[in-house]
C-alpha atoms as a PDB file:
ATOM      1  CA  UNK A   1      98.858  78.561 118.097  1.00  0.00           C
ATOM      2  CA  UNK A   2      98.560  76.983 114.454  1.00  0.00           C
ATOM      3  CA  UNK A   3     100.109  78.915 111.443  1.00  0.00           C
ATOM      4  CA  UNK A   4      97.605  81.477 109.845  1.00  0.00           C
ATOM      5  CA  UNK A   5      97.032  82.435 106.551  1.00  0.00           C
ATOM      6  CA  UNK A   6      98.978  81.234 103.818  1.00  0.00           C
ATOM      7  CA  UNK A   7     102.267  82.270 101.975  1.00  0.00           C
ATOM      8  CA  UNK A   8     100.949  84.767  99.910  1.00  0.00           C
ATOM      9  CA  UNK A   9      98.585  86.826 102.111  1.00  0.00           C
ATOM     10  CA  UNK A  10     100.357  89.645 103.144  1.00  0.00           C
ATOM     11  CA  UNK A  11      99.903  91.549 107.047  1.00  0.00           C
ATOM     12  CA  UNK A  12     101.002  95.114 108.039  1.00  0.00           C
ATOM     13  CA  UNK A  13     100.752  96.206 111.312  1.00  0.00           C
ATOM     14  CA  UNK A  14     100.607 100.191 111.324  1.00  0.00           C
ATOM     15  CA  UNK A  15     101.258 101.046 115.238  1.00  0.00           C
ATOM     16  CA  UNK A  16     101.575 104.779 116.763  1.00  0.00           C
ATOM     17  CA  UNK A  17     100.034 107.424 118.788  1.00  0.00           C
ATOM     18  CA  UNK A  18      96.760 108.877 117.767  1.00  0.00           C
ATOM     19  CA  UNK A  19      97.018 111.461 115.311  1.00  0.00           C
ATOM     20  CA  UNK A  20     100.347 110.247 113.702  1.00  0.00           C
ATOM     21  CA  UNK A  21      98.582 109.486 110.285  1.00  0.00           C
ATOM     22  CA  UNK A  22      98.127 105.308 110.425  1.00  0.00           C
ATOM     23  CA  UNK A  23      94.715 105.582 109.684  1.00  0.00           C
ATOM     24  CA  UNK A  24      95.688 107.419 106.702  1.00  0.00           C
ATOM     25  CA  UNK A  25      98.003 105.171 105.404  1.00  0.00           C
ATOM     26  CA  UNK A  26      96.084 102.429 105.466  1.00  0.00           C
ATOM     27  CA  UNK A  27      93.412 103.945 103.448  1.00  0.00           C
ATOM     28  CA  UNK A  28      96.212 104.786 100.847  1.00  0.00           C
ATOM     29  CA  UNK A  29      97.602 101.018 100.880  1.00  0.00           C
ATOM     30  CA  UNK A  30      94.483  99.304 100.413  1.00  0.00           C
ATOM     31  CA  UNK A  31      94.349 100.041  96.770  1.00  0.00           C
ATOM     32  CA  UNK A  32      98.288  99.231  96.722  1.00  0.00           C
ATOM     33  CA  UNK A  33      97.176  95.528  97.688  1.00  0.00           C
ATOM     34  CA  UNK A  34      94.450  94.073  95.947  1.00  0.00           C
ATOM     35  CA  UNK A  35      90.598  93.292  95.920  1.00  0.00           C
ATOM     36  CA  UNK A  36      91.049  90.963  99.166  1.00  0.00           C
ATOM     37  CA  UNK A  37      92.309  93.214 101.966  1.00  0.00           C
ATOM     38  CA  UNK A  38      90.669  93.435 105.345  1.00  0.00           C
ATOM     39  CA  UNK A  39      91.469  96.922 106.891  1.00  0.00           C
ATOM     40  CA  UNK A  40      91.103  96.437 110.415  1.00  0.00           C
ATOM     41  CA  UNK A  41      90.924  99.598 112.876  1.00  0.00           C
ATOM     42  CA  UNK A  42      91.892  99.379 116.539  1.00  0.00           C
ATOM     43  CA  UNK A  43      89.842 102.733 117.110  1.00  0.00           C
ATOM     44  CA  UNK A  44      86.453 100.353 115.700  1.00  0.00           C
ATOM     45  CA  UNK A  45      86.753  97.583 118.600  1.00  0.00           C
ATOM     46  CA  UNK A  46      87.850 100.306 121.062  1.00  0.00           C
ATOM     47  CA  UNK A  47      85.116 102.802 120.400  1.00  0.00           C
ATOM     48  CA  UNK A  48      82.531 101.496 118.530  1.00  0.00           C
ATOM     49  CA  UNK A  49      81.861  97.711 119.674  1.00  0.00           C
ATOM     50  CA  UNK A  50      83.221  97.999 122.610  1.00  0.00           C
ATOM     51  CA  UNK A  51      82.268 101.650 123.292  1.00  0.00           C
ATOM     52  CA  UNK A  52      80.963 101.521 127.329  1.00  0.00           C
ATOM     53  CA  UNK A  53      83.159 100.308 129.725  1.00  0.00           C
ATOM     54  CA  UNK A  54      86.614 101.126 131.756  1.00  0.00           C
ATOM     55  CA  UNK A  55      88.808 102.414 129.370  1.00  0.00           C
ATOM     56  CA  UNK A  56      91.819  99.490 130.248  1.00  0.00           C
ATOM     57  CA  UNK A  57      89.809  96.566 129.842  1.00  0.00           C
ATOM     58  CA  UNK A  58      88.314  97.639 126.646  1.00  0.00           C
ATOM     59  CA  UNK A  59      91.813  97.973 125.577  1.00  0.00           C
ATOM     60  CA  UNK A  60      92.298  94.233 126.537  1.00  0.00           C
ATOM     61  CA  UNK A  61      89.403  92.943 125.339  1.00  0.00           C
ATOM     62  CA  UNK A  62      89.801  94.781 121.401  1.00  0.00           C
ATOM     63  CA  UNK A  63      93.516  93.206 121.457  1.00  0.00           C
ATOM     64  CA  UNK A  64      91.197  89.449 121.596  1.00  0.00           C
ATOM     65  CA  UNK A  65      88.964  90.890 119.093  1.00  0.00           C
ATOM     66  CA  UNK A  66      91.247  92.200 116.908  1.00  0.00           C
ATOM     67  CA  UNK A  67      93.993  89.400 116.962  1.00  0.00           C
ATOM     68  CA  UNK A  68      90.669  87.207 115.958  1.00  0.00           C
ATOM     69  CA  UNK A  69      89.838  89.499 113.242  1.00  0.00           C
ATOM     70  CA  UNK A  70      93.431  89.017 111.923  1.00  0.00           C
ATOM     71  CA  UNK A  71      93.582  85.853 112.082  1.00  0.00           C
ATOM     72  CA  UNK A  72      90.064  84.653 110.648  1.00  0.00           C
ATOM     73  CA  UNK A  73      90.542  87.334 107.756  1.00  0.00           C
ATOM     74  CA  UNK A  74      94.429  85.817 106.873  1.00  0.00           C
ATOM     75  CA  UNK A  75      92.469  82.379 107.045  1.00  0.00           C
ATOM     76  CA  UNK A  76      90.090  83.552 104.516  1.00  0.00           C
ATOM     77  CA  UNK A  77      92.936  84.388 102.086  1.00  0.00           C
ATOM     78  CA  UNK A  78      92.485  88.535 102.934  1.00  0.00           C
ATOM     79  CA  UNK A  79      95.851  90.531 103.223  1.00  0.00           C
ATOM     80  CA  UNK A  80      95.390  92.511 106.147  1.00  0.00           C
ATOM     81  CA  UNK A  81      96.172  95.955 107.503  1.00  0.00           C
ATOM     82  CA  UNK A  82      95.944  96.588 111.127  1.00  0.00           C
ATOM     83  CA  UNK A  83      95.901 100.020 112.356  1.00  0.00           C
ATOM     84  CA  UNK A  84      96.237 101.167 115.912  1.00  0.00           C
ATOM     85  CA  UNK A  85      97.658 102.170 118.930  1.00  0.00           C
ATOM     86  CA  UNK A  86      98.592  98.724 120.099  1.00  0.00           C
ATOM     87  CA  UNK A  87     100.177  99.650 123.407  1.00  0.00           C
ATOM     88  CA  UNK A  88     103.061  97.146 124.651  1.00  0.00           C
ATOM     89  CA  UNK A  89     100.931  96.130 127.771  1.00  0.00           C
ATOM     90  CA  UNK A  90      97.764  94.788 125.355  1.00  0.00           C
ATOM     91  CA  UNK A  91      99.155  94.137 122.535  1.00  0.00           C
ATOM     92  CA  UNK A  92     102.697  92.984 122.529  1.00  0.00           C
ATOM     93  CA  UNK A  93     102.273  89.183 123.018  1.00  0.00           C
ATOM     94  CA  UNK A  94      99.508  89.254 120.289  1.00  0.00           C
ATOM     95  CA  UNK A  95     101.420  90.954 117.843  1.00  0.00           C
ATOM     96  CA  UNK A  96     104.564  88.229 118.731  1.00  0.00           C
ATOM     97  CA  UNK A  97     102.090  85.348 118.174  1.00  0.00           C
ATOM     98  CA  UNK A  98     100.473  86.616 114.631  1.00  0.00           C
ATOM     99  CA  UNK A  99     103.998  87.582 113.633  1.00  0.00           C
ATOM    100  CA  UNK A 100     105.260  83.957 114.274  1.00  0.00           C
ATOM    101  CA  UNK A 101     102.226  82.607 113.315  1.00  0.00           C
ATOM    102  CA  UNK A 102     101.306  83.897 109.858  1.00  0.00           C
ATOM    103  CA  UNK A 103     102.953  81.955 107.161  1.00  0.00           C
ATOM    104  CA  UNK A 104     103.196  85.054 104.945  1.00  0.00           C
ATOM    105  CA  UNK A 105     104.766  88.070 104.567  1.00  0.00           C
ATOM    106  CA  UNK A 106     104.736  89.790 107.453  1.00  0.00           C
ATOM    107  CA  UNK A 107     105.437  94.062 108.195  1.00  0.00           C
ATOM    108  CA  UNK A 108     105.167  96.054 111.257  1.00  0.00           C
ATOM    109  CA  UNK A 109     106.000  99.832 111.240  1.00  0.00           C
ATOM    110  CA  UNK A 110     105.366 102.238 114.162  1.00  0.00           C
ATOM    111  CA  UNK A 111     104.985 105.692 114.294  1.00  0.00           C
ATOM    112  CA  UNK A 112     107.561 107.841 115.454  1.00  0.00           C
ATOM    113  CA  UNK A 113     106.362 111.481 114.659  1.00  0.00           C
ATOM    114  CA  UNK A 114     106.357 113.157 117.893  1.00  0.00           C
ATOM    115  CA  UNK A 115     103.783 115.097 120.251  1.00  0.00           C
ATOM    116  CA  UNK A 116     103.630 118.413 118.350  1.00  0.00           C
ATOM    117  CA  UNK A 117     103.508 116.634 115.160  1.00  0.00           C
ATOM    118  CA  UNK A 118     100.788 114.716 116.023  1.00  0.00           C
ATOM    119  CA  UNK A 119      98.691 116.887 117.297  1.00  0.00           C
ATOM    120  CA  UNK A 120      99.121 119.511 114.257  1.00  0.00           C
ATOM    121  CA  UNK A 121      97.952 115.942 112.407  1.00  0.00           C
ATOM    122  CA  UNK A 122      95.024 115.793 114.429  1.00  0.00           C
ATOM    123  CA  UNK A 123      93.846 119.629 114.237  1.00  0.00           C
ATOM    124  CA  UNK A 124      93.179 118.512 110.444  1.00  0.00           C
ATOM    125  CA  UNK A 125      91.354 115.244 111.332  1.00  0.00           C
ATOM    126  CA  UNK A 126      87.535 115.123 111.311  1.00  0.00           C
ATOM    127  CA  UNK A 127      87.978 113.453 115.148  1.00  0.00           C
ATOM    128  CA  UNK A 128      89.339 116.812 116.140  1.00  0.00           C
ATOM    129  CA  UNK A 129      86.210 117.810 118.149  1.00  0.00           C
ATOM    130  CA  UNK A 130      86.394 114.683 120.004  1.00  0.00           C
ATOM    131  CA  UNK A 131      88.968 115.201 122.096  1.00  0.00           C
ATOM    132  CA  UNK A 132      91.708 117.653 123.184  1.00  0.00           C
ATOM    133  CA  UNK A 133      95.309 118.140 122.780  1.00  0.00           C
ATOM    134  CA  UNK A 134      95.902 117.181 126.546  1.00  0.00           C
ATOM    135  CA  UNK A 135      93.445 114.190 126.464  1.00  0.00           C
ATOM    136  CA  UNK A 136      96.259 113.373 123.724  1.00  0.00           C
ATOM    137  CA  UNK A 137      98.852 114.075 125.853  1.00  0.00           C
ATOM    138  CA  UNK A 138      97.234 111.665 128.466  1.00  0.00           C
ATOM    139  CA  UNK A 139      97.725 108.780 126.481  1.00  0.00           C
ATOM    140  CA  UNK A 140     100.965 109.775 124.519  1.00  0.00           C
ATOM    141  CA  UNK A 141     103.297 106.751 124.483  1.00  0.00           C
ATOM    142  CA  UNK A 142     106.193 107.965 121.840  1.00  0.00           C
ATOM    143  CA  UNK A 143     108.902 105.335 120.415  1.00  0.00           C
ATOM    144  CA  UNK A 144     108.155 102.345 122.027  1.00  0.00           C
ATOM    145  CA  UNK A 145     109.393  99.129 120.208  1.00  0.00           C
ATOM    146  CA  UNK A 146     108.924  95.972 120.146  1.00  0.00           C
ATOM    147  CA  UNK A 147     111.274  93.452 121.266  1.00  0.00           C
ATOM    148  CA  UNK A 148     110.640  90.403 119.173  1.00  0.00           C
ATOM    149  CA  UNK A 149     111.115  92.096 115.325  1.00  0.00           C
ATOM    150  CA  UNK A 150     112.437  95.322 113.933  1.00  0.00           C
ATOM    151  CA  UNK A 151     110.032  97.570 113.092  1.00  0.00           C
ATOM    152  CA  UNK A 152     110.190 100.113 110.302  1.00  0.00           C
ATOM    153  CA  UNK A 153     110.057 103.323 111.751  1.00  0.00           C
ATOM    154  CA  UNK A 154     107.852 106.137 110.356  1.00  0.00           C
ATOM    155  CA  UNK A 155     108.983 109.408 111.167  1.00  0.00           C
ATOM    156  CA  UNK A 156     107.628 113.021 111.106  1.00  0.00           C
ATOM    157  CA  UNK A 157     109.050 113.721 107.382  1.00  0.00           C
ATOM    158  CA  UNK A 158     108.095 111.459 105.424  1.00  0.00           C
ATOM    159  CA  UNK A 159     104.769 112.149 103.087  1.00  0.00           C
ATOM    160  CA  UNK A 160     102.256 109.672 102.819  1.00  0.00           C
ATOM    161  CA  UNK A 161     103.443 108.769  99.297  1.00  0.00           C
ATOM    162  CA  UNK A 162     106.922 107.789 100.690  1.00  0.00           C
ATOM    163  CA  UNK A 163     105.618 106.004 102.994  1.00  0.00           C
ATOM    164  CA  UNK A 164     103.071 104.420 101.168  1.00  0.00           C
ATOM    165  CA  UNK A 165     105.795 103.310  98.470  1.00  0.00           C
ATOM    166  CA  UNK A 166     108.482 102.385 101.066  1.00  0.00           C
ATOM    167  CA  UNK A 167     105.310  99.761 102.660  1.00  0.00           C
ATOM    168  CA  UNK A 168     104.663  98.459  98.841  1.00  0.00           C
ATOM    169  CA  UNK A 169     108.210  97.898  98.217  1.00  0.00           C
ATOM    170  CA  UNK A 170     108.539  96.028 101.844  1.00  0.00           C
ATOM    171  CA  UNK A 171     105.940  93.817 101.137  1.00  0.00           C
ATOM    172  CA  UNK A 172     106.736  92.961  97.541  1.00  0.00           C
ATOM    173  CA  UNK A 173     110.610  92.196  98.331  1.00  0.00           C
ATOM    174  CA  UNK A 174     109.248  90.223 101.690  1.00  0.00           C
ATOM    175  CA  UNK A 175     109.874  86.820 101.447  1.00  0.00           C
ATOM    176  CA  UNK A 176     107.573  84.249 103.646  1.00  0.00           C
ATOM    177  CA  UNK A 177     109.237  83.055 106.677  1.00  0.00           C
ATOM    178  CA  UNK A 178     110.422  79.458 106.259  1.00  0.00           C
ATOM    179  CA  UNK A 179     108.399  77.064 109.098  1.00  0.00           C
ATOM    180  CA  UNK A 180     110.346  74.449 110.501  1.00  0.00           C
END
């Protein structure tokens, strides 16, 4: 695919399980990056545009929407956020291809807080009435990397304001990859 964006937008890619607080620290970035940032939720494409359906292929079909999303908004000169699940089978190959693609500076983290942790996150969530603990155990995933780039791993200690500074930091001192 052709490069995306430009060397000064800036992507993060917040992946983990539901509950484990990406959500919330994208909402705390945004301020962290400027006027032009596109936050761009996983849950949005999954349940709300894409809301009826088999539960799989809405999962493929919001990794096309949301890879567009990402790219259009980097296009536009946006720094973007996405924040999701993004399990390996959807999402993977997408995430390789805006990672080699984008011209800027580029961040993924994941989520590594564990199954009790996340659901004590989600007993404090408004969502918590719309589904159960097992439902979340259903769809639990845990540490699962990536293979193409090392991800910054979030774990069950850290506050939001660590982690929000340690993502700042990471995308200050990030340099643009070099295109050949």
């Amino acid at each position: 695919m052709a490069a995306i964006g430009s060397a000064s937008t800036r992507l993060i890619v917040l992946r983990g399980d539901s509950g484990s607080g990406k959500t919330t620290t994208a909402a705390a970035l945004r301020p962290h990056l400027g006027h032009k940032t596109a936050v761009i939720h996983q849950d949005y494409f999954r349940r709300e545009l894409l809301a009826s359906g088999e539960k799989k292929a809405r999962s493929a079909d919001a990794a096309v929407l949301v890879d567009a999303a990402a790219r259009q908004s980097l296009d536009l000169g946006y720094d973007v956020i996405l924040d999701g699940i993004f399990n390996l089978r959807d999402y993977a190959d997408r995430l390789e291809r805006l990672w080699r693609d984008h011209r800027g500076v580029t961040r993924i983290y994941q989520f590594d807080v564990g199954f009790d942790e996340t659901v004590r996150r989600h007993a404090a969530r408004e969502l918590r009435h719309t589904f159960t603990a097992d439902k979340m155990r259903e769809w639990y995933d845990g540490w699962q990397p990536l293979e193409f780039v090392e991800e910054g791993r979030i774990g069950p200690d850290e506050t939001l304001a660590q982690i929000t500074e340690r993502i700042v930091t990471d995308i200050s001192a990030g340099q643009p990859k070099a295109r050949s």
